[in-house]
N, C-alpha and C. Protein backbone atom coordinates (compact mmCIF):
# COMPACT_ATOMS: atom_id res chain seq x y z
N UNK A 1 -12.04 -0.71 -24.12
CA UNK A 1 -12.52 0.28 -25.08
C UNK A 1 -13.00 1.51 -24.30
N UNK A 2 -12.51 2.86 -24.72
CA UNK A 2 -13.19 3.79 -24.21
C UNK A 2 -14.34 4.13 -24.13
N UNK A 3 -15.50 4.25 -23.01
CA UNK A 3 -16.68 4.43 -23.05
C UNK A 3 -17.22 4.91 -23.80
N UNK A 4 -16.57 6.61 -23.90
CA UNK A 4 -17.35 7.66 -24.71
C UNK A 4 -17.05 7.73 -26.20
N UNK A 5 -15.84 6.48 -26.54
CA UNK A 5 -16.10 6.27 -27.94
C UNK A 5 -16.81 5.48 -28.49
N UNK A 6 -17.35 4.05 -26.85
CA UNK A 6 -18.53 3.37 -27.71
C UNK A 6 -19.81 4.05 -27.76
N UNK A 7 -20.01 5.36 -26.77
CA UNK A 7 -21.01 5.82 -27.10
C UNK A 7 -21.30 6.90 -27.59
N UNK A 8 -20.67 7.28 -28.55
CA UNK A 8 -20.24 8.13 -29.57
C UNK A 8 -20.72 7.42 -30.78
N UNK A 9 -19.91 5.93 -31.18
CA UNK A 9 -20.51 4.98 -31.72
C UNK A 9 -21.94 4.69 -32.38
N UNK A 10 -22.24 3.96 -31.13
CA UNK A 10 -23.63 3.72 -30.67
C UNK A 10 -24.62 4.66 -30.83
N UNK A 11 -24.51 5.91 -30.71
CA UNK A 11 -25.54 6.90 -30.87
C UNK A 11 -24.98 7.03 -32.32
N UNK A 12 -23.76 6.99 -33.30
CA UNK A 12 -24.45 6.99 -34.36
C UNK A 12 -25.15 6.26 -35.20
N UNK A 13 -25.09 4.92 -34.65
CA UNK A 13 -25.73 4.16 -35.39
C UNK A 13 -27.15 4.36 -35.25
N UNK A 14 -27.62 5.02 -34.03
CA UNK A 14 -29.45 5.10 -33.83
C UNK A 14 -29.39 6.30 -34.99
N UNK A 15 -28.89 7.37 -35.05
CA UNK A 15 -28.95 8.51 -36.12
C UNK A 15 -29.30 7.65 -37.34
N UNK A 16 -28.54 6.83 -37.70
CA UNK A 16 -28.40 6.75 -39.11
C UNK A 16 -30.33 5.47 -39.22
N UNK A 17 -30.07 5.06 -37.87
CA UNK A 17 -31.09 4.27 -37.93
C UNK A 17 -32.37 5.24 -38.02
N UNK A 18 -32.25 6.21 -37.38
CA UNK A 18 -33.78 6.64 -37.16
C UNK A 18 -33.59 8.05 -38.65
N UNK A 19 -32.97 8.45 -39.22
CA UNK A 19 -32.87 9.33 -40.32
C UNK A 19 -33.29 8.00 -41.61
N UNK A 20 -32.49 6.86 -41.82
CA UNK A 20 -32.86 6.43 -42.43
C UNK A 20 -34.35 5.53 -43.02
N UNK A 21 -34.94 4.96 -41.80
CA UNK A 21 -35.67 4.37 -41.74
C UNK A 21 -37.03 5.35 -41.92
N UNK A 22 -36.78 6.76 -41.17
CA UNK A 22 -37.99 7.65 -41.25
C UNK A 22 -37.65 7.94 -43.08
N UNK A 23 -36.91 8.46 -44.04
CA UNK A 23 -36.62 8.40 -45.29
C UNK A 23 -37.52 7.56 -45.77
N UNK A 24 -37.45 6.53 -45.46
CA UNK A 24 -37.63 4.72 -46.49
C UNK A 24 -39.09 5.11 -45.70
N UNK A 25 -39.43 4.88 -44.28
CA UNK A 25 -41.39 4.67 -44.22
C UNK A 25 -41.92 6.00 -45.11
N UNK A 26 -41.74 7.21 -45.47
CA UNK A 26 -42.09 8.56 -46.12
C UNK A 26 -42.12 8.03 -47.47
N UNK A 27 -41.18 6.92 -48.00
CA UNK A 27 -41.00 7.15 -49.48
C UNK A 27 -42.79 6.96 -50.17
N UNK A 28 -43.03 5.80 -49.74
CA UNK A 28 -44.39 5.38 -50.77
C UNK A 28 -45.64 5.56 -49.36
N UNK A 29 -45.73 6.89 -48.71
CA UNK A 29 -47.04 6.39 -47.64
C UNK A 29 -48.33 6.31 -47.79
N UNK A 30 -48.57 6.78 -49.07
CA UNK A 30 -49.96 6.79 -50.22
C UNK A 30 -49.76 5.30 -49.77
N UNK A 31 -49.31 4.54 -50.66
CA UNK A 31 -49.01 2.60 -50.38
C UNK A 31 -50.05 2.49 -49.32
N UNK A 32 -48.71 2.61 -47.98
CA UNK A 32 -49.38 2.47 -46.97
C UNK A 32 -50.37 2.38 -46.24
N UNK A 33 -50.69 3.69 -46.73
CA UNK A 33 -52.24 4.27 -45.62
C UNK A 33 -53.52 3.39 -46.79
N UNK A 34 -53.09 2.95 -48.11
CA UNK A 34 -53.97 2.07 -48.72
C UNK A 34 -54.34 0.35 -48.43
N UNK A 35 -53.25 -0.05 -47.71
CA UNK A 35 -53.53 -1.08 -47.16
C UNK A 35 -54.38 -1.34 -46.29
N UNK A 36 -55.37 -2.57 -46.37
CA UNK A 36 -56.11 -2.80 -45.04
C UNK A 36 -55.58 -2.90 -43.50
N UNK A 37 -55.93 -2.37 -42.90
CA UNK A 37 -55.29 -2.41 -41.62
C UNK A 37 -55.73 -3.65 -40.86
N UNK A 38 -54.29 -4.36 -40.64
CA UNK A 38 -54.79 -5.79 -39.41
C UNK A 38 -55.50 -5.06 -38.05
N UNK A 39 -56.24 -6.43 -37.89
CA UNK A 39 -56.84 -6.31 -36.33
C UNK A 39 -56.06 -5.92 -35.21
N UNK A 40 -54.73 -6.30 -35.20
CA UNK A 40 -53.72 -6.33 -34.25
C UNK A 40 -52.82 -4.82 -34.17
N UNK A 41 -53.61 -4.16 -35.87
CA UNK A 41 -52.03 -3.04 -35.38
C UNK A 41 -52.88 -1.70 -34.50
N UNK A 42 -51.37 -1.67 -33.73
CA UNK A 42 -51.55 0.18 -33.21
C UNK A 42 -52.50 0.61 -33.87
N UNK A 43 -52.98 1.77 -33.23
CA UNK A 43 -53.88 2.77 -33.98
C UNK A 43 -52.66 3.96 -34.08
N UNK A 44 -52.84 4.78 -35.48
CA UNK A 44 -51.00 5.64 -35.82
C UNK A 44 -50.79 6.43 -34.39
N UNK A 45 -51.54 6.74 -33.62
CA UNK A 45 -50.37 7.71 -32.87
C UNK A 45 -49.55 7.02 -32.04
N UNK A 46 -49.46 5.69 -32.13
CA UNK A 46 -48.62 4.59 -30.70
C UNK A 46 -47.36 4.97 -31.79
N UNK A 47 -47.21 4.64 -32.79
CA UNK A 47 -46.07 4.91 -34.09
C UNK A 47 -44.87 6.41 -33.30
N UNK A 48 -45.95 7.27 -33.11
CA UNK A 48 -45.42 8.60 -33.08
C UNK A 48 -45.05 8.66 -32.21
N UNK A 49 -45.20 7.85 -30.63
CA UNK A 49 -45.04 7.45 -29.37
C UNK A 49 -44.24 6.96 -29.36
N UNK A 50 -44.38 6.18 -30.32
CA UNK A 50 -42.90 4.68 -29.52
C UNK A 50 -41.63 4.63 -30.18
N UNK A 51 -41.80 5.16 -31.47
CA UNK A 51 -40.21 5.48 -32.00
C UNK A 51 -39.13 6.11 -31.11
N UNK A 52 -39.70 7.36 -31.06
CA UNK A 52 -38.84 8.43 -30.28
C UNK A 52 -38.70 7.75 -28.88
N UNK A 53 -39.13 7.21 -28.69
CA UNK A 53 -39.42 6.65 -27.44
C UNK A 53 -38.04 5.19 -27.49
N UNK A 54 -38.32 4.60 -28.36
CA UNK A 54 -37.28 3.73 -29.24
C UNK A 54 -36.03 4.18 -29.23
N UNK A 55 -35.86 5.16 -30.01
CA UNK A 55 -34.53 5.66 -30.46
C UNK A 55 -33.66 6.14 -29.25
N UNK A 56 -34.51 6.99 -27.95
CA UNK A 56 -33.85 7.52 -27.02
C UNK A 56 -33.41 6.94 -26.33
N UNK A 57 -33.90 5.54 -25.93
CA UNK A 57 -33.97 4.74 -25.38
C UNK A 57 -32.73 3.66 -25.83
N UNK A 58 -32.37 3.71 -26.88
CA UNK A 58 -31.24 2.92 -27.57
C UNK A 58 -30.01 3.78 -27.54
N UNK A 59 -29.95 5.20 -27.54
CA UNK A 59 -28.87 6.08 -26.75
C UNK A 59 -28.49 5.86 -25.33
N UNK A 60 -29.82 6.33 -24.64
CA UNK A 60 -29.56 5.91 -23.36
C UNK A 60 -28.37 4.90 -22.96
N UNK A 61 -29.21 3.59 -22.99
CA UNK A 61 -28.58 2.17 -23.17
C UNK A 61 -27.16 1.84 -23.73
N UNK A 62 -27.01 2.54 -24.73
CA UNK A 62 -25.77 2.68 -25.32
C UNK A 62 -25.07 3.28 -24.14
N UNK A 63 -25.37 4.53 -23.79
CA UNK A 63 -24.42 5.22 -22.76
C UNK A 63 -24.05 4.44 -21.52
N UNK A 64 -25.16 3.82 -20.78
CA UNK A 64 -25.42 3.23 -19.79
C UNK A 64 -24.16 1.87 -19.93
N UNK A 65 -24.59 1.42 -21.27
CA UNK A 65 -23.79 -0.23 -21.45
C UNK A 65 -22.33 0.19 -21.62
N UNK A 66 -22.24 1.34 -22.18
CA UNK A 66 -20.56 1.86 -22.77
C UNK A 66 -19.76 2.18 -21.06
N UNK A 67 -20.67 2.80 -20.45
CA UNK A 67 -20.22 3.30 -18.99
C UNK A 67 -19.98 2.33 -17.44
N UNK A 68 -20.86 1.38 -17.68
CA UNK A 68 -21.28 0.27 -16.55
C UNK A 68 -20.70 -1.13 -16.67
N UNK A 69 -20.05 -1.70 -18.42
CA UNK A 69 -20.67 -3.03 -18.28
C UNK A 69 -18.67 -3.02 -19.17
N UNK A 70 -18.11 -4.23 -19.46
CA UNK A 70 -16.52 -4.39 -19.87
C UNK A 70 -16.45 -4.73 -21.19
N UNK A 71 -15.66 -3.96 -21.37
CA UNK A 71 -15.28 -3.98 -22.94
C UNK A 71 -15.21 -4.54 -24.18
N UNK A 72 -15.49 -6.23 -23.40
CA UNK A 72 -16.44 -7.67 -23.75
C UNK A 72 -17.64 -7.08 -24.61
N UNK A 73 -18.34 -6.77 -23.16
CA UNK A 73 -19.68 -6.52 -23.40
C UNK A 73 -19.71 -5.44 -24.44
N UNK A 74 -19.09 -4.11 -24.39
CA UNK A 74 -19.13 -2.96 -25.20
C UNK A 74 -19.34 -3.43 -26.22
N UNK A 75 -18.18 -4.95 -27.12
CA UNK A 75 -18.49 -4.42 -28.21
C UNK A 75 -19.17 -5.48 -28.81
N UNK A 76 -20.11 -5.97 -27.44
CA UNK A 76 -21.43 -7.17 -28.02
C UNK A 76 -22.02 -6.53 -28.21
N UNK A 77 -22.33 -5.20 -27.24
CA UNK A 77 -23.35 -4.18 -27.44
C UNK A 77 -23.09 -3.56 -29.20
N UNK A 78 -21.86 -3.26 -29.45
CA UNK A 78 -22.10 -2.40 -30.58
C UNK A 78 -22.21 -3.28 -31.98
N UNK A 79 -21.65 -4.84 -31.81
CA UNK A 79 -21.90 -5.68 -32.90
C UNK A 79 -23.81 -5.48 -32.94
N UNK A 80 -24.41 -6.22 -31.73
CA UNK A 80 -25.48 -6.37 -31.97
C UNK A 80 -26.22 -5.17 -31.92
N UNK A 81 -26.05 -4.09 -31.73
CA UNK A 81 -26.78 -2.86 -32.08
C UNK A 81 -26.62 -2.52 -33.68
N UNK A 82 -25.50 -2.93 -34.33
CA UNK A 82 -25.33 -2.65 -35.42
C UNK A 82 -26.01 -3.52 -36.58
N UNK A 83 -25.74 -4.55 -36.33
CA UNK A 83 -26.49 -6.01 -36.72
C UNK A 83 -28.10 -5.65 -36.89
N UNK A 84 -28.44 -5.22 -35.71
CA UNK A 84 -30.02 -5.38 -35.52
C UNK A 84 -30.47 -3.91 -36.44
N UNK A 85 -29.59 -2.80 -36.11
CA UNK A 85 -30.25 -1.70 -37.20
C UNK A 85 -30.19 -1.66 -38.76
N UNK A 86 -28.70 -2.96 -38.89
CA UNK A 86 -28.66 -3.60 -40.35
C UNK A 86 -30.24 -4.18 -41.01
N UNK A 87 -30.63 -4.40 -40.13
CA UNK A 87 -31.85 -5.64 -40.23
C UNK A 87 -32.95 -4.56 -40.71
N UNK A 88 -33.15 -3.87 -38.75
CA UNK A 88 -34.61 -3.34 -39.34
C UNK A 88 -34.52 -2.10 -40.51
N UNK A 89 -33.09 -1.27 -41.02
CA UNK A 89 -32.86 -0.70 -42.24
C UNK A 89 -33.43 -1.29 -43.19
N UNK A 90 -33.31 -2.63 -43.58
CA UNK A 90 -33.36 -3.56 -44.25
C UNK A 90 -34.97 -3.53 -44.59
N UNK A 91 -35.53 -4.09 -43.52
CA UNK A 91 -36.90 -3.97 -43.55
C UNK A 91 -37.81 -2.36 -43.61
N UNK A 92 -37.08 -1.29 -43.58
CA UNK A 92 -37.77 -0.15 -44.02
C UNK A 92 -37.56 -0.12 -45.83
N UNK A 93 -36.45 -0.41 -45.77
CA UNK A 93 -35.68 -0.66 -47.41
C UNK A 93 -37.20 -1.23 -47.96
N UNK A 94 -36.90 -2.76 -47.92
CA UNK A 94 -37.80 -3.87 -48.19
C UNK A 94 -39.68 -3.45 -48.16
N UNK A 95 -40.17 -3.31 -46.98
CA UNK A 95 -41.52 -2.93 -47.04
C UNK A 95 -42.18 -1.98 -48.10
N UNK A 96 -41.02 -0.73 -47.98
CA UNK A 96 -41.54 0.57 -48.38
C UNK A 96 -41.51 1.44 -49.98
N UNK A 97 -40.27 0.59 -49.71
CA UNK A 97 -39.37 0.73 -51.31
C UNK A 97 -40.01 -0.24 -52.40
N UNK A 98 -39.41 -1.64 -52.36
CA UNK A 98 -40.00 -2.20 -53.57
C UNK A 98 -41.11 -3.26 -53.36
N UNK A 99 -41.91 -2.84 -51.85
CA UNK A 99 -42.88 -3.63 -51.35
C UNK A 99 -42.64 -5.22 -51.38
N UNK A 100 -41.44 -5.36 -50.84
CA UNK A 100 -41.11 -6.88 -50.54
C UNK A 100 -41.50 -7.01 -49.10
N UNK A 101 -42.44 -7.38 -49.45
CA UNK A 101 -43.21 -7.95 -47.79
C UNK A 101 -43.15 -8.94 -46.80
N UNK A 102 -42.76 -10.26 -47.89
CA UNK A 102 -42.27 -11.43 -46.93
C UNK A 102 -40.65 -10.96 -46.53
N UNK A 103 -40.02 -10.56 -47.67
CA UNK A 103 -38.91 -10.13 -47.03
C UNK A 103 -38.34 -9.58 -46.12
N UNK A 104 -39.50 -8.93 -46.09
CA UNK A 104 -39.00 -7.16 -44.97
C UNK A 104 -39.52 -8.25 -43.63
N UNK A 105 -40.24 -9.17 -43.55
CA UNK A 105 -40.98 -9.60 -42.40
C UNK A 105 -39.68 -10.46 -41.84
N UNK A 106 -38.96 -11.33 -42.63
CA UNK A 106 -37.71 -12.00 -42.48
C UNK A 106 -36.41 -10.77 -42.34
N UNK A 107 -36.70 -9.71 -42.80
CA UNK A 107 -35.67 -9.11 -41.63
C UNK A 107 -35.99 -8.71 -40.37
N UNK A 108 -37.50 -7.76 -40.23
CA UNK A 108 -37.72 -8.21 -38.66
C UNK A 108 -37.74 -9.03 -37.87
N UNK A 109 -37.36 -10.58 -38.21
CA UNK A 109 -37.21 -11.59 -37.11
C UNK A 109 -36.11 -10.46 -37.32
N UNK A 110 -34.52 -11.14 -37.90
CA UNK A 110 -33.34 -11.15 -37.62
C UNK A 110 -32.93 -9.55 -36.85
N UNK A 111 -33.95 -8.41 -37.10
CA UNK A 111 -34.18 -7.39 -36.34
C UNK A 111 -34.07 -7.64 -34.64
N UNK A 112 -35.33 -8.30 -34.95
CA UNK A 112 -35.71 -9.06 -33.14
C UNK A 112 -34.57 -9.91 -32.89
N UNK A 113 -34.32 -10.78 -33.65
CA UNK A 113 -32.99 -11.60 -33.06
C UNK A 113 -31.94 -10.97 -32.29
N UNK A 114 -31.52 -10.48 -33.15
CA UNK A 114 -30.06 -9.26 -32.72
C UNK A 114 -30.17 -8.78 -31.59
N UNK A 115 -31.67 -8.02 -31.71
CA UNK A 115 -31.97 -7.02 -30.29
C UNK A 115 -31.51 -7.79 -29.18
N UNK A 116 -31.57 -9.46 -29.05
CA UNK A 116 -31.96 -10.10 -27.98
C UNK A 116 -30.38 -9.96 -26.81
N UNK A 117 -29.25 -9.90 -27.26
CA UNK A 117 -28.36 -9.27 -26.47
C UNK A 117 -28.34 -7.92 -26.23
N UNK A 118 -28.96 -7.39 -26.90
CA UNK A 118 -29.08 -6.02 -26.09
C UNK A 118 -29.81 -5.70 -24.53
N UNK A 119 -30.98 -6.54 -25.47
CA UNK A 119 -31.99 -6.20 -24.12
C UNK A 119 -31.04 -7.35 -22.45
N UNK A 120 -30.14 -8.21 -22.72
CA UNK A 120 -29.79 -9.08 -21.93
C UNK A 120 -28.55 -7.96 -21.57
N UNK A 121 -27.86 -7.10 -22.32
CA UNK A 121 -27.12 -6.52 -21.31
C UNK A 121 -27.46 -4.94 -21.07
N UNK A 122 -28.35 -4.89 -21.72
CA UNK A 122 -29.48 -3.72 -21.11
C UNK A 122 -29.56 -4.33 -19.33
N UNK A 123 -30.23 -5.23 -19.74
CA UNK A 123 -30.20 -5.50 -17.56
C UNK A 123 -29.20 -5.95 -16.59
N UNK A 124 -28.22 -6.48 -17.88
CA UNK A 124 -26.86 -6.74 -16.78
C UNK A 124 -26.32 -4.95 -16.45
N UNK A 125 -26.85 -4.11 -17.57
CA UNK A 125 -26.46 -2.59 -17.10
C UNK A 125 -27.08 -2.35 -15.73
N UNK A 126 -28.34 -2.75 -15.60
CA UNK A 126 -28.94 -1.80 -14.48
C UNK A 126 -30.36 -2.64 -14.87
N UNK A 127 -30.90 -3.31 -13.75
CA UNK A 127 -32.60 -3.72 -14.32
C UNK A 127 -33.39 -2.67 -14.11
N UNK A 128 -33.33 -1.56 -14.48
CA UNK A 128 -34.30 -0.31 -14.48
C UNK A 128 -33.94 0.47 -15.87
N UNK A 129 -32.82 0.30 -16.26
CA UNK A 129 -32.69 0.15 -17.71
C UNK A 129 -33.33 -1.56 -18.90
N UNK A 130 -32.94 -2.67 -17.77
CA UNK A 130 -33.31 -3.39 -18.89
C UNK A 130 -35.20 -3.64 -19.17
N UNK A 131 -35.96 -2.86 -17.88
CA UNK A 131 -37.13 -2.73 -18.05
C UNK A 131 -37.85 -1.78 -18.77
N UNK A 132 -37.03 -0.38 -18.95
CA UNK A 132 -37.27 0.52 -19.69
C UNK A 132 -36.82 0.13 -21.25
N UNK A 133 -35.94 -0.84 -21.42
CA UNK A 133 -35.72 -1.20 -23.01
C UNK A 133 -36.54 -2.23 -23.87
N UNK A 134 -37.21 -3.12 -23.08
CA UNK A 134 -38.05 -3.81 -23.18
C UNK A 134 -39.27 -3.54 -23.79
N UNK A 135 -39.79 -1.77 -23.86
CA UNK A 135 -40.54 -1.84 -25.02
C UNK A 135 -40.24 -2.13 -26.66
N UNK A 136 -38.94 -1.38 -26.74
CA UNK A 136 -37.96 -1.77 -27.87
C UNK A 136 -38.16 -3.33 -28.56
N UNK A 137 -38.03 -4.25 -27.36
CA UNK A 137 -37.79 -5.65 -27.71
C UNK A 137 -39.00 -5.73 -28.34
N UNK A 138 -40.56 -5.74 -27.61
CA UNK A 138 -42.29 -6.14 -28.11
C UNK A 138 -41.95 -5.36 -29.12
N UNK A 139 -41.75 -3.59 -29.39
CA UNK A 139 -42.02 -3.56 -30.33
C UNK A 139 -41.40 -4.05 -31.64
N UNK A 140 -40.10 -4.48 -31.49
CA UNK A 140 -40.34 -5.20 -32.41
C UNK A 140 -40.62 -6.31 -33.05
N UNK A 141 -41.20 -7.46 -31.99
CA UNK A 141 -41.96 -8.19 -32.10
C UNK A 141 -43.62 -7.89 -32.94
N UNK A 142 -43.93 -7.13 -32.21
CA UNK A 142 -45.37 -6.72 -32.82
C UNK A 142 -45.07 -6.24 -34.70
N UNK A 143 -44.01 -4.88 -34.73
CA UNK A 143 -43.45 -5.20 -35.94
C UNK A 143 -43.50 -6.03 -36.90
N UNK A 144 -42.84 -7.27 -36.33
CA UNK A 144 -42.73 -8.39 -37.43
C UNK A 144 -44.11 -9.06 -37.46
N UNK A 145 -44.73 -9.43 -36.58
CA UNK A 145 -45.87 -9.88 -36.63
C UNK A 145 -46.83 -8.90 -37.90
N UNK A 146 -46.97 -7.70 -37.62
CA UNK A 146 -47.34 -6.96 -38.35
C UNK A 146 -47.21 -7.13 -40.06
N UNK A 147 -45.65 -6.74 -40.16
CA UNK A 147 -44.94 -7.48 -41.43
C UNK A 147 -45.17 -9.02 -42.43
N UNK A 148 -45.46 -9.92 -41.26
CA UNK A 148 -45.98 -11.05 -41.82
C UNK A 148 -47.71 -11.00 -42.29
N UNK A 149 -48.47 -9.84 -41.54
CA UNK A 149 -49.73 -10.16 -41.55
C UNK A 149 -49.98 -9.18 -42.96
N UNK A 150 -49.36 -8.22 -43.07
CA UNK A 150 -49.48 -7.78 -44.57
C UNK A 150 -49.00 -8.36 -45.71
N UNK A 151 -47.97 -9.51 -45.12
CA UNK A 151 -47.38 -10.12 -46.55
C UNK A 151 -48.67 -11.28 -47.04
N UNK A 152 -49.29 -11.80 -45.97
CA UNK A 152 -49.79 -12.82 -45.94
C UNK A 152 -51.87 -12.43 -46.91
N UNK A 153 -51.64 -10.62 -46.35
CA UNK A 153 -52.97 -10.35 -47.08
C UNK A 153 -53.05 -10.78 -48.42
């Protein structure tokens, strides 16, 4: 597979991921900011930090995995990049929209699931990429954790 068409690809799927998902958290944030806040979450500016931080970081990687790693891999990379932004879409959908909370929490596992070949050929790319992607992975761990602890209020 040609590199620069998987990462052509790949960067659109973070677009659609990070246009959509910012859409869906904006829709109801009155909601939001009314909920009790768990013990465990961020305080908001880590949010404003770690997305962008997220998203660039899933370009990167894309480029890196499309350029470094075989055509195998390319399009594990782009199944499970696609898979996993299916998910956490899902869970911006779910949380924000019709406040399905256990739901949205059961797509952030399958969010986190997905990620988990990424971040594995994130480091077969380069382990200075797969350490820099690795916030990606916690956060979305913390995410779901998060997700469950509001469904559970």
């Amino acid at each position: 597979m040609n590199h620069t068409v998987v990462g052509i690809i790949g960067t659109a799927f973070v677009a659609i991921y990070a246009i959509c998902s910012s859409r869906w958290v904006s829709t109801d944030a009155e909601w939001y900011r009314s909920l009790p806040r768990l013990t465990w979450q961020p305080p908001g500016f880590v949010f404003g930090i770690i997305w962008p931080y997220n998203f660039a970081m899933l370009i990167v990687a894309t480029w890196l995995v499309a350029s470094r790693l075989s055509t195998t891999n390319q399009v594990v990379w782009l199944v499970s990049l696609a898979l996993s932004v299916i998910a956490a879409l899902s869970w911006a959908k779910l949380f924000f929209v019709p406040h399905s909370l256990l739901a949205a929490g059961f797509a952030l596992v399958l969010a986190t699931v997905f990620t988990i070949p990424l971040l594995v050929l994130a480091f077969r790319a380069s382990p200075v990429l797969g350490v820099a992607f690795l916030p990606y992975q916690l956060w979305l761990a913390v995410a779901t954790s998060i997700a469950f602890g509001y469904a559970a209020q």
